[in-house]
PDB file of N, CA and C in Angstrom:
ATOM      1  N   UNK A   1     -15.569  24.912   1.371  1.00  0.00           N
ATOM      2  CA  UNK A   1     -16.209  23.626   1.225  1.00  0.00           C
ATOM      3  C   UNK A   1     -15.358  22.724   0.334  1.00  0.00           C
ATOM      4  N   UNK A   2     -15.272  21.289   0.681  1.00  0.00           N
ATOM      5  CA  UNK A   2     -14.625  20.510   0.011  1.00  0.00           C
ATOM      6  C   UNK A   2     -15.051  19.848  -0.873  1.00  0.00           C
ATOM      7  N   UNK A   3     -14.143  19.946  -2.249  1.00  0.00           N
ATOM      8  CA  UNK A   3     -15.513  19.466  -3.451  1.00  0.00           C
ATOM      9  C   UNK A   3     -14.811  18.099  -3.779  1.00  0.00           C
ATOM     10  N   UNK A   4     -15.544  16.959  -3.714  1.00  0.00           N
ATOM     11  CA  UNK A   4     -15.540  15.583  -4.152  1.00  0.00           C
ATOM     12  C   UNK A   4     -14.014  15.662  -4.827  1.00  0.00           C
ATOM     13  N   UNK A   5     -13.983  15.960  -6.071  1.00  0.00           N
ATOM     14  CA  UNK A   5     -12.594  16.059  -7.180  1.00  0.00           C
ATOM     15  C   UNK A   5     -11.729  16.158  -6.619  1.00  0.00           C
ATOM     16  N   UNK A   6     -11.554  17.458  -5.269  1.00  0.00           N
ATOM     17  CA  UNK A   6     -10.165  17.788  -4.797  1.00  0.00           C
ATOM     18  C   UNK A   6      -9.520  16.246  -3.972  1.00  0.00           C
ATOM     19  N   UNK A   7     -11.244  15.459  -3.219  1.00  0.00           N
ATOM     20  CA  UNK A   7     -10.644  14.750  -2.288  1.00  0.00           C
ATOM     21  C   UNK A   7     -10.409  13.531  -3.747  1.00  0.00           C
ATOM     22  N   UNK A   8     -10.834  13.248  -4.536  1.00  0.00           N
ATOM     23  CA  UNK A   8     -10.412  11.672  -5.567  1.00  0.00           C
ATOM     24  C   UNK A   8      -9.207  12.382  -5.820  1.00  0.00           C
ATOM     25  N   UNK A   9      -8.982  13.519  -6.046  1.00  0.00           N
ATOM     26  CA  UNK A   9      -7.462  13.924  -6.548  1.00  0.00           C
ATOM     27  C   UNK A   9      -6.246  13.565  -5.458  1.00  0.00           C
ATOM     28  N   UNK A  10      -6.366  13.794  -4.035  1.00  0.00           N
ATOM     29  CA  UNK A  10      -5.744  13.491  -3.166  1.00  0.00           C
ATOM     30  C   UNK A  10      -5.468  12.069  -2.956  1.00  0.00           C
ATOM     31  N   UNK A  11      -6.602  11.370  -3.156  1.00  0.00           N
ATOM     32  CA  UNK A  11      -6.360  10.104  -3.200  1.00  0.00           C
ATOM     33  C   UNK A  11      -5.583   9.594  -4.284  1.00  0.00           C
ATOM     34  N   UNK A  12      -5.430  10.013  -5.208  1.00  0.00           N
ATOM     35  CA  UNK A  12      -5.051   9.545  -6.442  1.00  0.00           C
ATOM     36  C   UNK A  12      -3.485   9.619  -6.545  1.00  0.00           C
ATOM     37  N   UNK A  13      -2.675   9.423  -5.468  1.00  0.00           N
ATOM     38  CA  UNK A  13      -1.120   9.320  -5.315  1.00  0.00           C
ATOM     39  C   UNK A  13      -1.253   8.461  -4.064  1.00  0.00           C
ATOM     40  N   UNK A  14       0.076   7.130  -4.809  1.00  0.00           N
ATOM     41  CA  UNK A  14       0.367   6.108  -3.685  1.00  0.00           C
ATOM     42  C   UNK A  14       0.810   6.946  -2.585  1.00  0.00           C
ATOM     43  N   UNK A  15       1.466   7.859  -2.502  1.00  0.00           N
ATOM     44  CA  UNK A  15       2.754   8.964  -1.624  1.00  0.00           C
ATOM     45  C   UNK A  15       1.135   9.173  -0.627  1.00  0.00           C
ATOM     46  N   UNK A  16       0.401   9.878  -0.950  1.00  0.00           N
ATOM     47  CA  UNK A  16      -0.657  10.515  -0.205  1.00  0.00           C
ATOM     48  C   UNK A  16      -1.367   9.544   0.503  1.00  0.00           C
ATOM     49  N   UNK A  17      -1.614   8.341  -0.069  1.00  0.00           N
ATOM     50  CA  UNK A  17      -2.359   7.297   0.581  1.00  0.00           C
ATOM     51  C   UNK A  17      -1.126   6.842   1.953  1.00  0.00           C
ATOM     52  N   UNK A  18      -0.046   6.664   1.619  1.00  0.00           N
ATOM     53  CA  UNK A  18       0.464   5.573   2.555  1.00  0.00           C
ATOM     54  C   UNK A  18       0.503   6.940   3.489  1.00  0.00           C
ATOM     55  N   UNK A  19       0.765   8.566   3.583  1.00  0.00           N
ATOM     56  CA  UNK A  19       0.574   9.006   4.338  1.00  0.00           C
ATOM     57  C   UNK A  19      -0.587   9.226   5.144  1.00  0.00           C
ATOM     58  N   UNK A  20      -1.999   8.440   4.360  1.00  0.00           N
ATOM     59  CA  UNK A  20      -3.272   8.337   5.073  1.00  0.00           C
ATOM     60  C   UNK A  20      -2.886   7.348   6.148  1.00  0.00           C
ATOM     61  N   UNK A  21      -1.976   6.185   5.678  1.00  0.00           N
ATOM     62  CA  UNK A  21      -2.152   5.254   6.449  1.00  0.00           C
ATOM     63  C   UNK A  21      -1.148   5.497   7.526  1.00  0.00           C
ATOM     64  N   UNK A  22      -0.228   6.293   7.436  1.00  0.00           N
ATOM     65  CA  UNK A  22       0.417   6.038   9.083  1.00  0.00           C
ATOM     66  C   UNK A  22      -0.387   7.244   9.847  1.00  0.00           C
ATOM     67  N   UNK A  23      -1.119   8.270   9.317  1.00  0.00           N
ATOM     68  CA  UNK A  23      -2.264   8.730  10.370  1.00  0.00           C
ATOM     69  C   UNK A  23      -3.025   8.068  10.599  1.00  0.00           C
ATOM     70  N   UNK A  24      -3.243   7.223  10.031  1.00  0.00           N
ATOM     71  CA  UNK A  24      -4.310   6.407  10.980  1.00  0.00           C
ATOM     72  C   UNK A  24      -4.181   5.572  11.825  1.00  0.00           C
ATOM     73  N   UNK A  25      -2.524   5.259  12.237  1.00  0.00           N
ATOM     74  CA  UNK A  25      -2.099   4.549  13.437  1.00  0.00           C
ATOM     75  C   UNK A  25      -2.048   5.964  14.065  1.00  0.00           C
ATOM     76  N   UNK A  26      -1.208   7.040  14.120  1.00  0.00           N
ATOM     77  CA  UNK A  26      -1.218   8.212  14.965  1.00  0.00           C
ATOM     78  C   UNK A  26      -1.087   9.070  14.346  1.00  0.00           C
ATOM     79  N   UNK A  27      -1.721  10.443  14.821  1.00  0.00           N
ATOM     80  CA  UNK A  27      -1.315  11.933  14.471  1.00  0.00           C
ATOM     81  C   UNK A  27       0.169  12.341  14.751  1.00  0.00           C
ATOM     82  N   UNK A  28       0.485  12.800  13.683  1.00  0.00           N
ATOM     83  CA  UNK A  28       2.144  12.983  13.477  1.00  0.00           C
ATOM     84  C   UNK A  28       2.499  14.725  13.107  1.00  0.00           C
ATOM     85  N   UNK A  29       3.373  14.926  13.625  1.00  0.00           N
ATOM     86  CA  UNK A  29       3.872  16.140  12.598  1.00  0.00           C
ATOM     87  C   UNK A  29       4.111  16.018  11.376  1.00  0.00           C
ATOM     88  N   UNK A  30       4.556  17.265  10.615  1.00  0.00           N
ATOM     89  CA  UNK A  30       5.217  17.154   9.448  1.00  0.00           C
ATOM     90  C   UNK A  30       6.402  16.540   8.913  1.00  0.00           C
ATOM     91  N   UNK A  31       7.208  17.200  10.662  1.00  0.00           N
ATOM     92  CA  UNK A  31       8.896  16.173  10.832  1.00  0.00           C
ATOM     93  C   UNK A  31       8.294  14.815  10.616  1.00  0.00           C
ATOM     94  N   UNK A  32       7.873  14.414  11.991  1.00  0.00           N
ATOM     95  CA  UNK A  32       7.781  12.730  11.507  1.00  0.00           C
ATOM     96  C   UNK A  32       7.008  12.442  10.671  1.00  0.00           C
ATOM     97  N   UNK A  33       6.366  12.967   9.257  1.00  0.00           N
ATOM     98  CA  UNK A  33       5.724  12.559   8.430  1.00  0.00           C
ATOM     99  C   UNK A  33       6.501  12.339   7.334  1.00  0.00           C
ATOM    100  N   UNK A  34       8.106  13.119   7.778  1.00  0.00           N
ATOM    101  CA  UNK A  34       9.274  13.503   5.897  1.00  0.00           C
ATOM    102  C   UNK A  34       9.809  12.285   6.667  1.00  0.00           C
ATOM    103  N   UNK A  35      10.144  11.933   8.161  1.00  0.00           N
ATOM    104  CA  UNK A  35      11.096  10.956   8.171  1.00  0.00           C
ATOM    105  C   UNK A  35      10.604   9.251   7.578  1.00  0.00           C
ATOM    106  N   UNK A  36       9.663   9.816   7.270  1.00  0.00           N
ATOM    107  CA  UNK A  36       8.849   8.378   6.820  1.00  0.00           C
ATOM    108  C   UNK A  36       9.570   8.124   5.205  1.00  0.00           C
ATOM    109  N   UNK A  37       9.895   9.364   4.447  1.00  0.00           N
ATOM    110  CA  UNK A  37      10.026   9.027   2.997  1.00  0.00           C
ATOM    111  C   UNK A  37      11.255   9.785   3.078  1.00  0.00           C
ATOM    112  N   UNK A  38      11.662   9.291   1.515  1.00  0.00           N
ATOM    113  CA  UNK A  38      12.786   9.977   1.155  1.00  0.00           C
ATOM    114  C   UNK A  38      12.593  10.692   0.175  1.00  0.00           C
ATOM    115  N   UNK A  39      12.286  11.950   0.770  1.00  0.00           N
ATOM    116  CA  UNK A  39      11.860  13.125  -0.204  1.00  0.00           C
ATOM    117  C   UNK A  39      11.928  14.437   1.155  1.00  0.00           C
ATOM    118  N   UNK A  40      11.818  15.814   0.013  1.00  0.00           N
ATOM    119  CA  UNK A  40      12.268  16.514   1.210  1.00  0.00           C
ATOM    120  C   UNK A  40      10.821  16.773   1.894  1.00  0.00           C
ATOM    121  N   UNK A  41      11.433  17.959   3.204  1.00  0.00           N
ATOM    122  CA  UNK A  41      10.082  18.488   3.793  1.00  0.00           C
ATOM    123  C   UNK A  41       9.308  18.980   3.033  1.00  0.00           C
ATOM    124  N   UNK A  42       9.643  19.849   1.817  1.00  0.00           N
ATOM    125  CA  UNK A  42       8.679  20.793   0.699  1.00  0.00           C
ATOM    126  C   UNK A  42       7.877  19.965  -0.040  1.00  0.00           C
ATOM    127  N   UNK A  43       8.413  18.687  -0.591  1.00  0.00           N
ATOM    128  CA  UNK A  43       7.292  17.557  -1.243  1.00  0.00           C
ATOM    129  C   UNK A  43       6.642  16.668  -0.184  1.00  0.00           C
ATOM    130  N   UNK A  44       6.992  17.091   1.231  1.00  0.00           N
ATOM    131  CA  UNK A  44       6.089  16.310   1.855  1.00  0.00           C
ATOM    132  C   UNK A  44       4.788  17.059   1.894  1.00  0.00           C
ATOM    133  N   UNK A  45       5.304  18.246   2.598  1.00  0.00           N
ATOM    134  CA  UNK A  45       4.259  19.474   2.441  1.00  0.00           C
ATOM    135  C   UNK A  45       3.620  19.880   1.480  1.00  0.00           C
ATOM    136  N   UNK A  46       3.824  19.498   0.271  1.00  0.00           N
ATOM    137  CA  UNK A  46       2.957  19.776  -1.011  1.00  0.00           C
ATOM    138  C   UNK A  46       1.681  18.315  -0.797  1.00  0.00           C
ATOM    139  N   UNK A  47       1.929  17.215  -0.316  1.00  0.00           N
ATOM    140  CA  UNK A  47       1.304  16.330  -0.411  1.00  0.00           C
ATOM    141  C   UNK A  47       0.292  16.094   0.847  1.00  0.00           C
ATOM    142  N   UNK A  48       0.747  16.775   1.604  1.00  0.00           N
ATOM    143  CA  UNK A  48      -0.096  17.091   3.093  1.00  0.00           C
ATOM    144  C   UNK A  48      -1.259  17.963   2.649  1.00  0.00           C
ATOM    145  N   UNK A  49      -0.220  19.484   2.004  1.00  0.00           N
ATOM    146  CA  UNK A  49      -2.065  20.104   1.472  1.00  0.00           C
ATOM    147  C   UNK A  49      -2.994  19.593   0.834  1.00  0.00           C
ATOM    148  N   UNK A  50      -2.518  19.140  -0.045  1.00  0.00           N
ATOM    149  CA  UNK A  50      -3.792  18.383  -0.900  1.00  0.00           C
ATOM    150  C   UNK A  50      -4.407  17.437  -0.116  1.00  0.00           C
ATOM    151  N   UNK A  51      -4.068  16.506   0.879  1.00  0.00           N
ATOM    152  CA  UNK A  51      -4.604  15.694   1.328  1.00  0.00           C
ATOM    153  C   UNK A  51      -5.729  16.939   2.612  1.00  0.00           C
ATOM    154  N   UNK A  52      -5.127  17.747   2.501  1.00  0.00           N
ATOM    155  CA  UNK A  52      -6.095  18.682   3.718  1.00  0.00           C
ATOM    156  C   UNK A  52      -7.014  19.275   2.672  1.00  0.00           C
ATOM    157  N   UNK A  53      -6.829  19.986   1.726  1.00  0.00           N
ATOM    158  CA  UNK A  53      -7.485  20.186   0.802  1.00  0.00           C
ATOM    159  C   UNK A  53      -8.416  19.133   0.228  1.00  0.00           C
ATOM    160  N   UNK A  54      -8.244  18.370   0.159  1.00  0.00           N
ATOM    161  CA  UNK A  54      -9.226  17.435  -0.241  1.00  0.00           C
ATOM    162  C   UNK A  54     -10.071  16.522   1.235  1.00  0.00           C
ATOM    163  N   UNK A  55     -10.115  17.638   2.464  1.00  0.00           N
ATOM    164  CA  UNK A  55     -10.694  17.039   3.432  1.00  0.00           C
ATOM    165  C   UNK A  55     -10.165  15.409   3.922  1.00  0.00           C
ATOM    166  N   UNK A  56      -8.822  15.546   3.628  1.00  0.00           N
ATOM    167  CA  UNK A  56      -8.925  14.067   4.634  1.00  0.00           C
ATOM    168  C   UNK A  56      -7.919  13.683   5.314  1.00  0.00           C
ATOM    169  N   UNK A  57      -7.592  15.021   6.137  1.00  0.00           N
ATOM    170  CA  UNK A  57      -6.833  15.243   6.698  1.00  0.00           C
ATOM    171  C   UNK A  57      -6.334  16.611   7.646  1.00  0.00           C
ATOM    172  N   UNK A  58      -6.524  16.669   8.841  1.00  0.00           N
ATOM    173  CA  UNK A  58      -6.951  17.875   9.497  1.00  0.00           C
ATOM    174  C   UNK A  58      -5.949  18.483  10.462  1.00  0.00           C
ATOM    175  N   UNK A  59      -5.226  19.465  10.575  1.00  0.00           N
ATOM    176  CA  UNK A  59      -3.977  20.449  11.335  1.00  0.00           C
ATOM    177  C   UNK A  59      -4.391  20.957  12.002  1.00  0.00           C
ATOM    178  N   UNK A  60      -4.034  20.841  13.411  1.00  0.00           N
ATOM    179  CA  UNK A  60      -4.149  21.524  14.149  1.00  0.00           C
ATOM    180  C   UNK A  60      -2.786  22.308  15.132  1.00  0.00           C
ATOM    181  N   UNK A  61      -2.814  23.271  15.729  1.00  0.00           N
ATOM    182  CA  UNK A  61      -1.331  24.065  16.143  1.00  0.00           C
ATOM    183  C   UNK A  61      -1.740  23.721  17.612  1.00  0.00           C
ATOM    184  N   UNK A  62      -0.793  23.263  18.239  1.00  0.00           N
ATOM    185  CA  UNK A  62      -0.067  22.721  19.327  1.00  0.00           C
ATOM    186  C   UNK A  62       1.641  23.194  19.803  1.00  0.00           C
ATOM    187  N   UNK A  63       1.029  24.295  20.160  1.00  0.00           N
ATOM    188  CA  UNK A  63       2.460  25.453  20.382  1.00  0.00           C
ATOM    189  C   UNK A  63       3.206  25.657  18.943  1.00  0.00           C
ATOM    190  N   UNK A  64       4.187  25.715  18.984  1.00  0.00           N
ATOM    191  CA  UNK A  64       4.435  25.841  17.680  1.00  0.00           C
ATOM    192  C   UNK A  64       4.679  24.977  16.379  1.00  0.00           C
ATOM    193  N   UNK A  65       4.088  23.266  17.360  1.00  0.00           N
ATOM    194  CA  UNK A  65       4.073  22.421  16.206  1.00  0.00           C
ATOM    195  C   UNK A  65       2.470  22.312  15.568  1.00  0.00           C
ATOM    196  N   UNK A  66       2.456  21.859  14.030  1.00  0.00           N
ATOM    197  CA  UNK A  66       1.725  21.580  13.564  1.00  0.00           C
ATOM    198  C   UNK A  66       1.003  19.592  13.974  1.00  0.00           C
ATOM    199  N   UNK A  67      -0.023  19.495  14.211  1.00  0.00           N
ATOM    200  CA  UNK A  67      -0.469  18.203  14.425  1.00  0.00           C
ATOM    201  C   UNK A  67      -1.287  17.593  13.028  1.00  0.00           C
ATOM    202  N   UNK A  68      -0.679  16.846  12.510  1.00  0.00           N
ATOM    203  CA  UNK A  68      -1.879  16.099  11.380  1.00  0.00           C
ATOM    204  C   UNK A  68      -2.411  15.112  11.726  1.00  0.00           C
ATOM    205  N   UNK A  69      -3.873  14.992  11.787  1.00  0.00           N
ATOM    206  CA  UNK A  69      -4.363  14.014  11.978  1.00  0.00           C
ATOM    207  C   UNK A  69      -5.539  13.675  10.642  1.00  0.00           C
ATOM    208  N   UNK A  70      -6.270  12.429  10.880  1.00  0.00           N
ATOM    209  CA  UNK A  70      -7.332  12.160   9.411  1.00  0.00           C
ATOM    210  C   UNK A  70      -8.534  13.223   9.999  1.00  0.00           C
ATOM    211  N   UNK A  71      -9.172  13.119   8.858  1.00  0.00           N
ATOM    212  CA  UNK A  71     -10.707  13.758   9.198  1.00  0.00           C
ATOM    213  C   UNK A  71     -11.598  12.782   9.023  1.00  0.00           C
ATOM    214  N   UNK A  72     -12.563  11.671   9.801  1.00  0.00           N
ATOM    215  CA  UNK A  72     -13.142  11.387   9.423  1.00  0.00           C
ATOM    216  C   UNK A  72     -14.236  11.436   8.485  1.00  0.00           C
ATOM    217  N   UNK A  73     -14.544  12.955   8.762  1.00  0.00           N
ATOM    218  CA  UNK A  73     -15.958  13.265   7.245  1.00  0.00           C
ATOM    219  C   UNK A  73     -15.268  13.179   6.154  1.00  0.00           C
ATOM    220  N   UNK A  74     -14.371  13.120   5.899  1.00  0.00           N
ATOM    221  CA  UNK A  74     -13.847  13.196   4.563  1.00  0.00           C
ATOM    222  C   UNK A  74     -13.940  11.982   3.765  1.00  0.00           C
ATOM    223  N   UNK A  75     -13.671  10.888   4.480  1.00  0.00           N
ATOM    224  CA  UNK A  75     -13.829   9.741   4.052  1.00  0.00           C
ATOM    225  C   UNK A  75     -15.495   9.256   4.012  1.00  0.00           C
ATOM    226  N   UNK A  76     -16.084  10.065   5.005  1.00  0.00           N
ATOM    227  CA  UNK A  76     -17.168  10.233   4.801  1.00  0.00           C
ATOM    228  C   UNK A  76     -18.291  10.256   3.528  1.00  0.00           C
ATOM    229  N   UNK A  77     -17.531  10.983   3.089  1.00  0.00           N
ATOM    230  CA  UNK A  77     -18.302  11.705   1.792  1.00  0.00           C
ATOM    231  C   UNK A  77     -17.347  10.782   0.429  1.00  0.00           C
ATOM    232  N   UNK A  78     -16.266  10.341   0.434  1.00  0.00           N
ATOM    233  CA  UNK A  78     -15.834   8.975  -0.151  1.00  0.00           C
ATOM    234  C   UNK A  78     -16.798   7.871  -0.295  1.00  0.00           C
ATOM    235  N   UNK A  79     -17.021   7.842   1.375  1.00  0.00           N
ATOM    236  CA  UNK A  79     -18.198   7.074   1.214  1.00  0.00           C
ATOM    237  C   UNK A  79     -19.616   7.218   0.843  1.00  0.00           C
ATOM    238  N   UNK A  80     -19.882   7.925   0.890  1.00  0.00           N
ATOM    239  CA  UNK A  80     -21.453   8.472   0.305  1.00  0.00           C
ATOM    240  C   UNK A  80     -21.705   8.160  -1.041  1.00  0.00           C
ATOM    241  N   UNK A  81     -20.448   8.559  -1.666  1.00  0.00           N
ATOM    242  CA  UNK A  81     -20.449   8.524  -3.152  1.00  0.00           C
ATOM    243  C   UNK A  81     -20.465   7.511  -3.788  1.00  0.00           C
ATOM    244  N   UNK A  82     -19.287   6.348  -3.065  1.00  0.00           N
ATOM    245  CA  UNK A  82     -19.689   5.102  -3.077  1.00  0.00           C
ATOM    246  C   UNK A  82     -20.869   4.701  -3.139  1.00  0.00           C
ATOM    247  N   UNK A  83     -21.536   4.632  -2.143  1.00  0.00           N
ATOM    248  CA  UNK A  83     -22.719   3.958  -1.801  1.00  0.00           C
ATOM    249  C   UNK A  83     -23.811   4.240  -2.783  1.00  0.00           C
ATOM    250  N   UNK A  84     -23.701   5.481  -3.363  1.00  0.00           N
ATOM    251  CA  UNK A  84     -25.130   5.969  -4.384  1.00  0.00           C
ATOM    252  C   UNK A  84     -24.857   5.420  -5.582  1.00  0.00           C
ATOM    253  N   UNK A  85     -23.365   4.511  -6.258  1.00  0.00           N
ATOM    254  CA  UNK A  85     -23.229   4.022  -7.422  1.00  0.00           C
ATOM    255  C   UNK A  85     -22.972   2.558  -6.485  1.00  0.00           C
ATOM    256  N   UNK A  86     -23.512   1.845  -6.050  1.00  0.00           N
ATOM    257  CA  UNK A  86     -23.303   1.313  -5.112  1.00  0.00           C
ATOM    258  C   UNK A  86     -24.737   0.486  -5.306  1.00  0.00           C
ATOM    259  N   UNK A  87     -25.923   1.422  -5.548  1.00  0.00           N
ATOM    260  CA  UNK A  87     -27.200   1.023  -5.329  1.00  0.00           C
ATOM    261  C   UNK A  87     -26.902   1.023  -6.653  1.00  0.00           C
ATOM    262  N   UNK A  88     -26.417   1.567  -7.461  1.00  0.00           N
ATOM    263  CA  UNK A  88     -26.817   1.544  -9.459  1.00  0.00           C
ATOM    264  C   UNK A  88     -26.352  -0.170  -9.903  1.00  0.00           C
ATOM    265  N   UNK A  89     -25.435  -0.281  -9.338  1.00  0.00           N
ATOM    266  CA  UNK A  89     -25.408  -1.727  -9.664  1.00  0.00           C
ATOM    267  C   UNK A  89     -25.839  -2.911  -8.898  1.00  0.00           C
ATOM    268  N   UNK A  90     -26.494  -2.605  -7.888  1.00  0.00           N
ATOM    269  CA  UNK A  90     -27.211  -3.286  -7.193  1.00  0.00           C
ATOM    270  C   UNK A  90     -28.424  -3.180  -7.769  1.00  0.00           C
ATOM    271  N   UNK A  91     -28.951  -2.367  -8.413  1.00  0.00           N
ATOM    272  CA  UNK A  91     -30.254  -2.709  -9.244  1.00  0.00           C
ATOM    273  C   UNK A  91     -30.139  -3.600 -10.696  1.00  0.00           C
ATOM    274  N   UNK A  92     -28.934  -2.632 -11.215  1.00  0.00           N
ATOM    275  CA  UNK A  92     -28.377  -3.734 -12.531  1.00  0.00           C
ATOM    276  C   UNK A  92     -28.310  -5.428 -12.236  1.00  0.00           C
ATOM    277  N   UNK A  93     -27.746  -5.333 -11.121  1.00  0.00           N
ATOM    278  CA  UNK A  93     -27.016  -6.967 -10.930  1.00  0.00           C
ATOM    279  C   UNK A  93     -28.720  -7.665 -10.671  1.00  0.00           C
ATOM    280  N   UNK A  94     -29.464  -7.450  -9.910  1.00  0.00           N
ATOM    281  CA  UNK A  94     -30.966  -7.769  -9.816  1.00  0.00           C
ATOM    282  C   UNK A  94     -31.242  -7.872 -10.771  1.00  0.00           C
ATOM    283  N   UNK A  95     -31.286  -6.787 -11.843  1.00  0.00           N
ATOM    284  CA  UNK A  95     -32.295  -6.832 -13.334  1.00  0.00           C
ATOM    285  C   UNK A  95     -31.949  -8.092 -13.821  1.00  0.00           C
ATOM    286  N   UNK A  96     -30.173  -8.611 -13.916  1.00  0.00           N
ATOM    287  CA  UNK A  96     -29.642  -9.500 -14.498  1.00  0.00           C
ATOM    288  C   UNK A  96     -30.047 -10.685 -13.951  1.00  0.00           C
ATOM    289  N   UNK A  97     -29.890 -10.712 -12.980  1.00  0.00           N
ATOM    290  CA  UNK A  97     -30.486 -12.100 -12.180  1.00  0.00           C
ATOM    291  C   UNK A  97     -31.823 -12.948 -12.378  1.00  0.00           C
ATOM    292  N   UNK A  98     -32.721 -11.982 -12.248  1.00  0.00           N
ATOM    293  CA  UNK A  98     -34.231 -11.950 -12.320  1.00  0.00           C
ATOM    294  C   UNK A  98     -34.141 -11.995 -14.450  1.00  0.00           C
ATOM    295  N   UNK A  99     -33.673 -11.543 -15.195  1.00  0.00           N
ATOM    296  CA  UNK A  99     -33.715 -12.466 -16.519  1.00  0.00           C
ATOM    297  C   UNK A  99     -32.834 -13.250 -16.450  1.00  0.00           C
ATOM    298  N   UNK A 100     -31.883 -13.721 -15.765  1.00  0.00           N
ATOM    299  CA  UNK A 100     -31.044 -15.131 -16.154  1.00  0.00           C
ATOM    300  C   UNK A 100     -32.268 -16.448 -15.197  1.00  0.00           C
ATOM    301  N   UNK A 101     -33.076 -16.272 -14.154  1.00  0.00           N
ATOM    302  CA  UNK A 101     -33.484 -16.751 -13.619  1.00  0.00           C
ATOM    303  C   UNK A 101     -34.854 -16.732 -14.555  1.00  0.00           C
ATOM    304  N   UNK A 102     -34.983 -16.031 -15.154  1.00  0.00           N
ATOM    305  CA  UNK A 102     -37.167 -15.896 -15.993  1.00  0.00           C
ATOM    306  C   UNK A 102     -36.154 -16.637 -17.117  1.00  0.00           C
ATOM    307  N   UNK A 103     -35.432 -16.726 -18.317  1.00  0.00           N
ATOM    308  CA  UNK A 103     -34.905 -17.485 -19.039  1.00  0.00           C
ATOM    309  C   UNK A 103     -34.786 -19.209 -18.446  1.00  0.00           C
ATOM    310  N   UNK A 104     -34.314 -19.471 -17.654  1.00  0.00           N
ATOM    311  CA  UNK A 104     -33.486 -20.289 -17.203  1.00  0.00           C
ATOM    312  C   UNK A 104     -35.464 -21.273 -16.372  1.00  0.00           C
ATOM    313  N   UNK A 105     -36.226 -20.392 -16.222  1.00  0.00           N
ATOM    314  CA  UNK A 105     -37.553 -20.929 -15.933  1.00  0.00           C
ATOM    315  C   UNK A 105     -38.216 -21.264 -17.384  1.00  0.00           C
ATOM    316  N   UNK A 106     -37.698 -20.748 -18.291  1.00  0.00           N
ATOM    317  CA  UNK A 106     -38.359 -20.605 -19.740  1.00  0.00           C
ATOM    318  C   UNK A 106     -37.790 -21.947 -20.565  1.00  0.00           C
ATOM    319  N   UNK A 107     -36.331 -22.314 -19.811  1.00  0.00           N
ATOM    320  CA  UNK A 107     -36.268 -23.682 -20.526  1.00  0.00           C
ATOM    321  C   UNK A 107     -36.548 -24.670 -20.078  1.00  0.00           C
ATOM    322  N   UNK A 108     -37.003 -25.164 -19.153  1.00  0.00           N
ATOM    323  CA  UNK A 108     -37.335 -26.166 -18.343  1.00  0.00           C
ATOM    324  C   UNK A 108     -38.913 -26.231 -19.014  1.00  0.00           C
ATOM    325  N   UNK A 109     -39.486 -25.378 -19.615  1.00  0.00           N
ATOM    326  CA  UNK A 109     -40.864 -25.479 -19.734  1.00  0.00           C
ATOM    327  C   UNK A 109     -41.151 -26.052 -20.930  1.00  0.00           C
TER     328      UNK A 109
END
């Protein structure tokens, strides 16, 4: 099971993100994932696991190549997490409103 931390940790390198982003034009190998940077295959591959490890990003074997593609649930649950601190300040920002608005009725009176 993939725990929240592993996937903010994955996210948490520009290197890992921009490799989110050319999977998400297409599923690539590993080759065409090193020819993207200048670094070797072994630091590409260190940055691929974690991004699989942290669910957001999924291999599959296709003869003897490896296929990477995104995982959508992964971002999934990015998003979830979002959304539940999401509502915390959506109640804050209300509380604030509703006294700048009961003040703001209080001087007119």
């Amino acid at each position: 099971m993939v725990q929240i931390t592993d996937t903010f940790k994955a996210l948490g390198d520009p290197t890992r993100v921009q490799i989110l982003s050319l999977l998400a034009h297409e599923d690539m190998t590993i080759g065409q994932v090193v020819d993207q940077f200048d670094m070797t295959r072994a630091g590409v591959k260190k940055h691929m696991n974690l991004l699989q490890k942290g669910g957001l990003i999924r291999v599959r074997a296709n003869g003897r190549e490896r296929i990477n593609s995104l995982n959508p649930e992964g971002f999934k649950t990015v998003s979830e997490w979002v959304r539940y601190y999401d509502q915390f300040w959506d109640d804050k920002l209300n509380a604030l409103k509703n006294l700048i608005e009961s003040e703001t009725s209080n001087d007119k009176q």
